[in-house]
C-alpha atoms as a PDB file:
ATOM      1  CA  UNK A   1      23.600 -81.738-153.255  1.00  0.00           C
ATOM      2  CA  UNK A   2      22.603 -78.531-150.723  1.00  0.00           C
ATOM      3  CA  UNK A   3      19.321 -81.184-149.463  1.00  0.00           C
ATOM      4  CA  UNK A   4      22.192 -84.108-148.643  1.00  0.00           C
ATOM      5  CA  UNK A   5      24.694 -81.497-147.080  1.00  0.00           C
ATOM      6  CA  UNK A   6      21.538 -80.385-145.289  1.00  0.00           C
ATOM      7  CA  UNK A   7      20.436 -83.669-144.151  1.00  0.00           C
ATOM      8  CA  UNK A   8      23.776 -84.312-143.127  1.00  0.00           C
ATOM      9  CA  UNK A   9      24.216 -81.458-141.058  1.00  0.00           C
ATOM     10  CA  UNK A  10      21.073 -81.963-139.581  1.00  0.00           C
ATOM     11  CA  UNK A  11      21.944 -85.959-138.170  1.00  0.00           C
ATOM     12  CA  UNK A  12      25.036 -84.059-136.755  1.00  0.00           C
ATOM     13  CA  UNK A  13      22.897 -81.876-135.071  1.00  0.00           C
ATOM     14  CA  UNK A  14      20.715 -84.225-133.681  1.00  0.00           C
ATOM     15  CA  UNK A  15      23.504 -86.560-132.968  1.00  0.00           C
ATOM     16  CA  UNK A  16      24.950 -83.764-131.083  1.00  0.00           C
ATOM     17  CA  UNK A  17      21.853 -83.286-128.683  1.00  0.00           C
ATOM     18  CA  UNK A  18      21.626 -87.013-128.105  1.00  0.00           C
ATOM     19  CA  UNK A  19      25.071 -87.469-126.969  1.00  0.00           C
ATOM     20  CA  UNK A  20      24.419 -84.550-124.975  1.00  0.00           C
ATOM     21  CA  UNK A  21      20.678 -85.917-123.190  1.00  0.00           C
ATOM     22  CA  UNK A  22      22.546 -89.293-122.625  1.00  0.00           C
ATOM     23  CA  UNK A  23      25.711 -88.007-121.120  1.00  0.00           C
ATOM     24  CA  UNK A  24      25.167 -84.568-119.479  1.00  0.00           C
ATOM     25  CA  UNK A  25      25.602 -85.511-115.977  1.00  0.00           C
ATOM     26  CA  UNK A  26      29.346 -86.608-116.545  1.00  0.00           C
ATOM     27  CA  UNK A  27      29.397 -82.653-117.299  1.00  0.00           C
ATOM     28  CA  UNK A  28      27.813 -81.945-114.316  1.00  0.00           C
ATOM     29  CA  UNK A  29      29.030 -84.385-111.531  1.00  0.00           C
ATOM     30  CA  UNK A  30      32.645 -85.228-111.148  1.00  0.00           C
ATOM     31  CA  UNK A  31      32.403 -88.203-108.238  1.00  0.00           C
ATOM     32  CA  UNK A  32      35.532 -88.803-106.037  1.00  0.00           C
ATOM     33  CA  UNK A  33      37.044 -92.337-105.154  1.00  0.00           C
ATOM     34  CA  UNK A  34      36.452 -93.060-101.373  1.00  0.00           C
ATOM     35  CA  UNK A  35      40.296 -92.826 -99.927  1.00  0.00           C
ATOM     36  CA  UNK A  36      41.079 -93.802 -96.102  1.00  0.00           C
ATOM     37  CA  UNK A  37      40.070 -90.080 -95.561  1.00  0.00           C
ATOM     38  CA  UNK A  38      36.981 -91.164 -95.405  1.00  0.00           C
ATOM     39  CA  UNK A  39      37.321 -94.508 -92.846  1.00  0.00           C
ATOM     40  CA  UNK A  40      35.383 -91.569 -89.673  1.00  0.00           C
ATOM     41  CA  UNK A  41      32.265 -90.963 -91.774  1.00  0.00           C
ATOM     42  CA  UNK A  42      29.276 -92.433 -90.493  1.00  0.00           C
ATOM     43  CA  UNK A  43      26.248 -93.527 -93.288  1.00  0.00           C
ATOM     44  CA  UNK A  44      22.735 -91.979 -93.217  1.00  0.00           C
ATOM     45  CA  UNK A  45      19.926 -93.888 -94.967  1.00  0.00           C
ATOM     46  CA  UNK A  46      17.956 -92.288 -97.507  1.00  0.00           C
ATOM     47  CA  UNK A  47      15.298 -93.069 -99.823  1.00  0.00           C
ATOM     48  CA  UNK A  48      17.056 -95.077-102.964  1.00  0.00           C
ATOM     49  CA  UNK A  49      20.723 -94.788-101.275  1.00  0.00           C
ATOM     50  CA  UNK A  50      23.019 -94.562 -98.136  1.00  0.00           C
ATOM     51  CA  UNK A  51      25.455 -91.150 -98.066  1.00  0.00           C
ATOM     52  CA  UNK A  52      28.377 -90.638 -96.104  1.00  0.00           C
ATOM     53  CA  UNK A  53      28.907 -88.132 -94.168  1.00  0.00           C
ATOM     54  CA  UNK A  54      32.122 -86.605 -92.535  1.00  0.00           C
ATOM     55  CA  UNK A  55      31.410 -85.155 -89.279  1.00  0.00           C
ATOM     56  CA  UNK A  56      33.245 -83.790 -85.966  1.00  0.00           C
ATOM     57  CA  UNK A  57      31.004 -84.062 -83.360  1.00  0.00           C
ATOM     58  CA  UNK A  58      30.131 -81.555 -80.493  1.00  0.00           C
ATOM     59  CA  UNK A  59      27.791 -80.854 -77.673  1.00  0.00           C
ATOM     60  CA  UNK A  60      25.197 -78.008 -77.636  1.00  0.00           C
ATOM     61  CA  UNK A  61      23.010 -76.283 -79.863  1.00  0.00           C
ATOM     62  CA  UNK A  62      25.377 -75.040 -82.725  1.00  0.00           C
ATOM     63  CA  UNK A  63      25.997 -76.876 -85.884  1.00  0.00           C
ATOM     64  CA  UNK A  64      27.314 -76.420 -89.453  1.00  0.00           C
ATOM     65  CA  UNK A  65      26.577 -78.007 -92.472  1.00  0.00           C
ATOM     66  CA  UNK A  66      27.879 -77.985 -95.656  1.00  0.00           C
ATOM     67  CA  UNK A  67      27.562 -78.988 -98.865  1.00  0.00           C
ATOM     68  CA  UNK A  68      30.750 -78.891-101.732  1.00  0.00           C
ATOM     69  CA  UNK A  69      31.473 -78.604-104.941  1.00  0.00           C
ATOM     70  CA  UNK A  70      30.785 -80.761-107.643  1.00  0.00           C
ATOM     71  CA  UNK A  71      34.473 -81.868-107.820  1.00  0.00           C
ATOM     72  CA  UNK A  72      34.793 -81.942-103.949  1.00  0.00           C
ATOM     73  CA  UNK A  73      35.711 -83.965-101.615  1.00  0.00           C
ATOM     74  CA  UNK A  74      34.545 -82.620 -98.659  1.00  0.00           C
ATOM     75  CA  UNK A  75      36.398 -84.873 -96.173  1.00  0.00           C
ATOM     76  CA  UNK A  76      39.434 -82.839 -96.688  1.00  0.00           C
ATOM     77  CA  UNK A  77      37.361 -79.769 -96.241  1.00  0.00           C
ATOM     78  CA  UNK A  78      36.417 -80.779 -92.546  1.00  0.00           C
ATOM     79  CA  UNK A  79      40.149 -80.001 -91.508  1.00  0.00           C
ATOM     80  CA  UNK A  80      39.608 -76.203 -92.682  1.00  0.00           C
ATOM     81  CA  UNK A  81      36.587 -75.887 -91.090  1.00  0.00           C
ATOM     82  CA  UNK A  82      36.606 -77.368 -87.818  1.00  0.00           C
ATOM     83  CA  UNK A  83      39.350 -74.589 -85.933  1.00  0.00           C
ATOM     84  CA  UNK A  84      37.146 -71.718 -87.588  1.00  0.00           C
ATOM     85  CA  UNK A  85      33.944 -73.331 -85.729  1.00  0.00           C
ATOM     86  CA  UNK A  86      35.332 -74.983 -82.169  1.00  0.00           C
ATOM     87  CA  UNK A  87      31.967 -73.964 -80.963  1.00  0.00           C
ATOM     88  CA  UNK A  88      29.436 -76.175 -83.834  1.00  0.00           C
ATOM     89  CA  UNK A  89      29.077 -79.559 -84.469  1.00  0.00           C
ATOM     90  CA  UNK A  90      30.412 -80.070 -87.963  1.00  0.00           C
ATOM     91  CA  UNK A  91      28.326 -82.342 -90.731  1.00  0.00           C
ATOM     92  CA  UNK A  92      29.579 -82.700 -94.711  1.00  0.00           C
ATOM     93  CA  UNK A  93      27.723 -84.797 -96.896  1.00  0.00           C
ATOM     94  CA  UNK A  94      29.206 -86.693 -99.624  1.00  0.00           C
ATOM     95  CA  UNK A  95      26.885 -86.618-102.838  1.00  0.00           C
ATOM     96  CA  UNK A  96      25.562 -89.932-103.941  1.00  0.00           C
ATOM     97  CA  UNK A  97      28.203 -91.616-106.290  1.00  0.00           C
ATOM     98  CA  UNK A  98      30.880 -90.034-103.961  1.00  0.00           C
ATOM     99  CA  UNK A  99      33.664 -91.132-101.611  1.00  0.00           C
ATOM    100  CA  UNK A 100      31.824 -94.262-100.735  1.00  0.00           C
ATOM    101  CA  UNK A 101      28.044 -93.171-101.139  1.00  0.00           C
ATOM    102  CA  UNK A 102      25.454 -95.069-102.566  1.00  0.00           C
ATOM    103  CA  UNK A 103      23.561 -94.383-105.720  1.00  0.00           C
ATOM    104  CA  UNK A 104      24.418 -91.721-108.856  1.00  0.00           C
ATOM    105  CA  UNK A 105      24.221 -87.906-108.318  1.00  0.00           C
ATOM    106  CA  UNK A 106      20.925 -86.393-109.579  1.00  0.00           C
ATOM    107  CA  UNK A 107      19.456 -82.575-108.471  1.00  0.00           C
ATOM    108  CA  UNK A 108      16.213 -84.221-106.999  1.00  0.00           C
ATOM    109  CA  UNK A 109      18.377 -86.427-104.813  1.00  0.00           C
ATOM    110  CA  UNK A 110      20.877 -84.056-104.178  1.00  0.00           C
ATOM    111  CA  UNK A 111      18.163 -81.998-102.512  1.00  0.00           C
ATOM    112  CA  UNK A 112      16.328 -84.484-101.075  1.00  0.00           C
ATOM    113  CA  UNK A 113      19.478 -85.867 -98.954  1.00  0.00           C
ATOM    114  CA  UNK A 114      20.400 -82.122 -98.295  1.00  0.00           C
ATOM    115  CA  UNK A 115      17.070 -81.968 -96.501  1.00  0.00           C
ATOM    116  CA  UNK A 116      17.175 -85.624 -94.454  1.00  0.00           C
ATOM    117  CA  UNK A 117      20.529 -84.224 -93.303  1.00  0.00           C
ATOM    118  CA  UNK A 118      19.047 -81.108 -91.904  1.00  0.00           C
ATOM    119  CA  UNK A 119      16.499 -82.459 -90.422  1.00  0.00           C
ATOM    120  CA  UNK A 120      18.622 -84.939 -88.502  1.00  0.00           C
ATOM    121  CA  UNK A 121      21.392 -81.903 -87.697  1.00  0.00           C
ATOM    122  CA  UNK A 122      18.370 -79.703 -86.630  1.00  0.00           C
ATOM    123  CA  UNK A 123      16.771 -82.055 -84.380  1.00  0.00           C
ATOM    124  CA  UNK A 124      19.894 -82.267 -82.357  1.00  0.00           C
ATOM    125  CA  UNK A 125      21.611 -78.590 -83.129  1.00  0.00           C
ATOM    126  CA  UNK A 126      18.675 -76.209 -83.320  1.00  0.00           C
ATOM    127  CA  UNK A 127      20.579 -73.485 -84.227  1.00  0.00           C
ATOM    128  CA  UNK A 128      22.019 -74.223 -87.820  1.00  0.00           C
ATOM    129  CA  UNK A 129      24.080 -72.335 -90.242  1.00  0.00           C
ATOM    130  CA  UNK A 130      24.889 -73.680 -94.058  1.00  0.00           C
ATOM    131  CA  UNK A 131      27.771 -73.511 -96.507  1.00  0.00           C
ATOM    132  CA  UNK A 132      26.955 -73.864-100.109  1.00  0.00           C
ATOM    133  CA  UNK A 133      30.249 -74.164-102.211  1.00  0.00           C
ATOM    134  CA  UNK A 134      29.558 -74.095-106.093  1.00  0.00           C
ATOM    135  CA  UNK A 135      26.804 -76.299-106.662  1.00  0.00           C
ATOM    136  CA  UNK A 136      26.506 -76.891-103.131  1.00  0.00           C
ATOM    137  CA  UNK A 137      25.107 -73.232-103.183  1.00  0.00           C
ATOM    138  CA  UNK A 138      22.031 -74.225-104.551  1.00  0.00           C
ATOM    139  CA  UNK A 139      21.004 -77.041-102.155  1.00  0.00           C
ATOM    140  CA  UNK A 140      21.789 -74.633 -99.149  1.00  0.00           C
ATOM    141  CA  UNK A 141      19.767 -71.622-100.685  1.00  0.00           C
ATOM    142  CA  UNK A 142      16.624 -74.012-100.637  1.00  0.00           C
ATOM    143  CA  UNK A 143      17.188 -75.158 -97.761  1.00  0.00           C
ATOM    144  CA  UNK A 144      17.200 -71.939 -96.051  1.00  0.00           C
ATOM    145  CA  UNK A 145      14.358 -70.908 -98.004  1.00  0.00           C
ATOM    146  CA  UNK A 146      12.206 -74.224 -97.000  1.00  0.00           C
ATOM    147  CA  UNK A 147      13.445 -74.704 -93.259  1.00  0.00           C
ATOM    148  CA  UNK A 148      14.783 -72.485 -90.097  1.00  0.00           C
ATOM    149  CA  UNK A 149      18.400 -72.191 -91.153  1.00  0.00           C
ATOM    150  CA  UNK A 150      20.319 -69.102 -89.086  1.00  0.00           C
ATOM    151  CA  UNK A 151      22.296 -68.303 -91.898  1.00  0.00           C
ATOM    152  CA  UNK A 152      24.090 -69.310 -95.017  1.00  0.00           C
ATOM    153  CA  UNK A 153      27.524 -68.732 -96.646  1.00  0.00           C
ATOM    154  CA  UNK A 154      27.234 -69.217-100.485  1.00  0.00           C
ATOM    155  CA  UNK A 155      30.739 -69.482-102.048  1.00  0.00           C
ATOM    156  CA  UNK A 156      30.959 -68.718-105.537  1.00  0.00           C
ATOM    157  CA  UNK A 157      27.086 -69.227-106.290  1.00  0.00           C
ATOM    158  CA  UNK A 158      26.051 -69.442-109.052  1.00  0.00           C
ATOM    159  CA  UNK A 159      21.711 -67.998-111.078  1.00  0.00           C
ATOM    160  CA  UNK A 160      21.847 -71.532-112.391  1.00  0.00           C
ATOM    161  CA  UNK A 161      23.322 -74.212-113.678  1.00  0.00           C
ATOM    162  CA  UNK A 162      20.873 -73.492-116.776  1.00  0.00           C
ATOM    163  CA  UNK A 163      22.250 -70.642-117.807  1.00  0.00           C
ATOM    164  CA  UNK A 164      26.066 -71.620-117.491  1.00  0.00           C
ATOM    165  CA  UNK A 165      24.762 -74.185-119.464  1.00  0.00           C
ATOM    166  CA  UNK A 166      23.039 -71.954-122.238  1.00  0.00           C
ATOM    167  CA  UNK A 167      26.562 -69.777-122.486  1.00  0.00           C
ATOM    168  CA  UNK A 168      28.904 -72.698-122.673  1.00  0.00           C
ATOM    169  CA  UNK A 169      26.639 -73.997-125.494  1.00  0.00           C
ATOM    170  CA  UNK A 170      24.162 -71.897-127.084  1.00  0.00           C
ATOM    171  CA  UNK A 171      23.750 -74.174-130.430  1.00  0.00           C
ATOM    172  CA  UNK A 172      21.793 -76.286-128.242  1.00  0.00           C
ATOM    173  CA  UNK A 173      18.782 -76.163-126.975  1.00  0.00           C
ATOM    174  CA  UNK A 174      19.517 -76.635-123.239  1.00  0.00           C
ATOM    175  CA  UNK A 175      16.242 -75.728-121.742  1.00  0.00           C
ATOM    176  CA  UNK A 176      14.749 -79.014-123.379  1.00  0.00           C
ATOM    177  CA  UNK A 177      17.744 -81.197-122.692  1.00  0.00           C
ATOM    178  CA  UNK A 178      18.891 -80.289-119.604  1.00  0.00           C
ATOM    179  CA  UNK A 179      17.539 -82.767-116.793  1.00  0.00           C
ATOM    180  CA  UNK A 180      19.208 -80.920-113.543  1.00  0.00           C
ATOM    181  CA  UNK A 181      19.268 -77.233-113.908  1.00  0.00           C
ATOM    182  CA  UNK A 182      19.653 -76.351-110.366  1.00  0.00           C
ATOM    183  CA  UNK A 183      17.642 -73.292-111.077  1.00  0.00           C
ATOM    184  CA  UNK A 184      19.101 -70.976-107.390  1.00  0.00           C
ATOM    185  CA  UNK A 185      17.100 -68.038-108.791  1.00  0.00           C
ATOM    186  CA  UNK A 186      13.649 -69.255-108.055  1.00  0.00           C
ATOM    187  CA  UNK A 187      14.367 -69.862-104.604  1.00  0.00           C
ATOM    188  CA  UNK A 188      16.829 -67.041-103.445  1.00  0.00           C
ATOM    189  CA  UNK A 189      13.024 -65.118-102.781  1.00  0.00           C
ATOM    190  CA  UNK A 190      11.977 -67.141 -99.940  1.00  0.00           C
ATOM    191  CA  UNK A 191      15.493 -66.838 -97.778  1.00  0.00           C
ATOM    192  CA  UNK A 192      14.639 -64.596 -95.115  1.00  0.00           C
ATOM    193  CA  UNK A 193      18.165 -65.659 -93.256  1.00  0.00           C
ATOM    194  CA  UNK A 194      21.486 -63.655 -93.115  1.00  0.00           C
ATOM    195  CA  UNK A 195      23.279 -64.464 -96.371  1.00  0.00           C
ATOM    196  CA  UNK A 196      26.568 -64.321 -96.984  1.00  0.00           C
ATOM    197  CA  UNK A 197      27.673 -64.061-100.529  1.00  0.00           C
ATOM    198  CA  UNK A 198      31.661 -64.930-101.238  1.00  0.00           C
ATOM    199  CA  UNK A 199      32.666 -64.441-105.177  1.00  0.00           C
ATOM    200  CA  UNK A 200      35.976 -64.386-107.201  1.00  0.00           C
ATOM    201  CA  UNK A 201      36.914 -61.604-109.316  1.00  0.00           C
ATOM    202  CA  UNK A 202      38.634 -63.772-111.688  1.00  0.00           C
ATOM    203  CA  UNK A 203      35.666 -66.586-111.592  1.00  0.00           C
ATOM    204  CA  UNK A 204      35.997 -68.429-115.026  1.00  0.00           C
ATOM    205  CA  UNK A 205      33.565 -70.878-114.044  1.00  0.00           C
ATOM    206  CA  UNK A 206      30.637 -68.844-112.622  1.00  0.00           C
ATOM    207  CA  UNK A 207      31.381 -65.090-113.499  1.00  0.00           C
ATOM    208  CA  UNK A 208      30.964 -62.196-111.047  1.00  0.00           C
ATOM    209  CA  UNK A 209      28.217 -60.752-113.338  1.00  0.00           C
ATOM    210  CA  UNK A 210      26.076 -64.007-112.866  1.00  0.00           C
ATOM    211  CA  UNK A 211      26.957 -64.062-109.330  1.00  0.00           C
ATOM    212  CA  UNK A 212      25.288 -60.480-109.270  1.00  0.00           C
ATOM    213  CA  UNK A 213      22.197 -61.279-110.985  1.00  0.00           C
ATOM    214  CA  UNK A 214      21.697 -64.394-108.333  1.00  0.00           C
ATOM    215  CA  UNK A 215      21.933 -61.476-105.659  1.00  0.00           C
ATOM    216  CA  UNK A 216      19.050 -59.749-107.173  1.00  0.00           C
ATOM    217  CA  UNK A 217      16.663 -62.480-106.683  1.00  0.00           C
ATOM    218  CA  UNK A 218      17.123 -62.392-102.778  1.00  0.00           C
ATOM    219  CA  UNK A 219      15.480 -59.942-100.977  1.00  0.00           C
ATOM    220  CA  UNK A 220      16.475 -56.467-100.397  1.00  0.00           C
ATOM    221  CA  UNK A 221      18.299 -56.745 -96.803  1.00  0.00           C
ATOM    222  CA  UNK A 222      19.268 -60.279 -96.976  1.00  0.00           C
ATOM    223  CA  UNK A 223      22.339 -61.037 -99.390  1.00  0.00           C
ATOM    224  CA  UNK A 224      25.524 -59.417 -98.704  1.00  0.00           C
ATOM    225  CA  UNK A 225      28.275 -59.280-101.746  1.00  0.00           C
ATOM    226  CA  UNK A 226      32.057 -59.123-100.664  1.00  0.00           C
ATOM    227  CA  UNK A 227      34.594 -59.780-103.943  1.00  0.00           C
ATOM    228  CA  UNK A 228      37.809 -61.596-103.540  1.00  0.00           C
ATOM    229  CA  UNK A 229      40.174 -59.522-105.355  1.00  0.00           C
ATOM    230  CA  UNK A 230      43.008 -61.646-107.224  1.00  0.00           C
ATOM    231  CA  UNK A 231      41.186 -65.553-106.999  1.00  0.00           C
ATOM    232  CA  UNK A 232      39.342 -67.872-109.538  1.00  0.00           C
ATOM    233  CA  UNK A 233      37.079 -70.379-109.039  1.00  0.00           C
ATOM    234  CA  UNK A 234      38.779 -72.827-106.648  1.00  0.00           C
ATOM    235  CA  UNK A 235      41.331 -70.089-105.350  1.00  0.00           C
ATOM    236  CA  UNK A 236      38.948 -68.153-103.886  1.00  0.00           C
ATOM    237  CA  UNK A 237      39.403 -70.077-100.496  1.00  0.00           C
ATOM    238  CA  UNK A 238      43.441 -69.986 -99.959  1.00  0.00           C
ATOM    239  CA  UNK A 239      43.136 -66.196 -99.492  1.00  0.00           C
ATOM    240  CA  UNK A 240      43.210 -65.305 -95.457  1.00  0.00           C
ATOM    241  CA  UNK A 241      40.474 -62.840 -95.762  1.00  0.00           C
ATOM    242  CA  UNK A 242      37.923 -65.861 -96.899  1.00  0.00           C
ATOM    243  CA  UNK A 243      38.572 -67.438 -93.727  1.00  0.00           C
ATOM    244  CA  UNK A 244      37.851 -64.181 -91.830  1.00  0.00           C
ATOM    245  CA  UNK A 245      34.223 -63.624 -93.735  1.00  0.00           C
ATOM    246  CA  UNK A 246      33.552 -67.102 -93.347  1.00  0.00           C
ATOM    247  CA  UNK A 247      33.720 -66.414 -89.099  1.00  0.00           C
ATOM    248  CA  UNK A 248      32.848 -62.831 -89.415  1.00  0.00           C
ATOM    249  CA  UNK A 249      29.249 -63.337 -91.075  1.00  0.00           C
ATOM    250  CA  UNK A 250      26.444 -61.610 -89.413  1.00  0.00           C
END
């Protein structure tokens, strides 16, 4: 009887992890439908796909680029940006799988299109700065750690997607299963850039304490914390004093 309860446990176990391997990046990715929002975004080829990307165009050296949140759709993002940055040419990419992109959201492609983008930005804007919101933190730290970014905003960042992963579920064993674990940590040590690091006190997605430990891997000098008191998660931007970091970073 305790060997067949056992057994039985164990093929719910298992069955558990498989589930898990086969459908973890429906946890992780949250596409959006492409809307008439999106009818200005011009297509960039990449290998395996074509992304979108909303943009508002200007002349000179200065450009932004940013990269959103896994539930994001950055078109309606450009609005907030664009009168906080009349002086930079404005680029948001839409993940593959999203608002009219080719392909299915993975971490290697994720990064990979995060670094054709910059390299097209950067050949016509040499002076480039980066916003990272949630997991768009992660592309933008290595990116600033691999190429000459001027600076970087991370918005609620988070050590890694691992370890989120490891709290939310710690029955499983997530180091083995987990195919994109957007691992910021290992390459906050290479950013040599001015970093701006934006955090909600009330974060109930990526807590302030993991937040903190993602500072610690950057270099002493190059991170800055500031806390918004009062937000969450997806709050954190309404407040007026996010706007005035976002302008106000060194």
């Amino acid at each position: 009887m305790l060997w067949s309860l056992l057994t039985i446990a164990m093929g719910v176990y298992g069955g558990i992890c498989v589930f898990f391997l086969i459908f973890q990046r429906s946890f992780i990715y949250m596409p959006r439908p492409e809307t008439p929002a999106h009818a200005d975004a011009f297509t960039l080829d990449v290998p395996g796909a074509r992304v979108r990307i909303s943009s508002r165009p200007h002349d000179g050296p200065k450009a932004l680029l940013y990269f959103g949140g896994n539930a994001e759709d950055v078109a309606y993002t450009l609005p907030e940006l664009a009168p906080l940055f009349p002086d930079r040419a404005i680029y948001l990419l839409h993940y593959r799988g999203y608002c009219g992109s080719s392909g299915r959201p993975a971490e290697a492609a994720l990064r990979s299109d995060a670094r054709a983008l910059f390299q097209m930005v950067q050949a016509r804007h040499p002076d480039v700065i980066i916003i990272g919101r949630s997991l768009g933190s992660s592309l933008a730290i290595q990116l600033a750690a691999e190429e000459p970014v001027s600076r970087i905003v991370l918005i609620t960042p988070f050590e890694s997607i691992l370890r989120i992963a490891q709290r939310t579920a710690p029955f499983l064993p997530m180091a083995l299963l987990l195919r994109d674990p957007f691992e910021s940590w290992r390459y906050a040590p290479r950013v040599t850039c001015p970093t701006l690091v934006i955090a909600a006190s009330d974060d109930e997605i990526v807590p302030l304490c993991d937040t903190e430990k993602l500072l610690q891997a950057f270099r002493p000098g190059v991170a800055t914390l500031r806390v918004i008191p009062g937000t969450d998660h997806n709050s954190v931007s309404d407040k007026a004093e996010f706007r005035e970091l976002l302008v106000t970073a060194p």
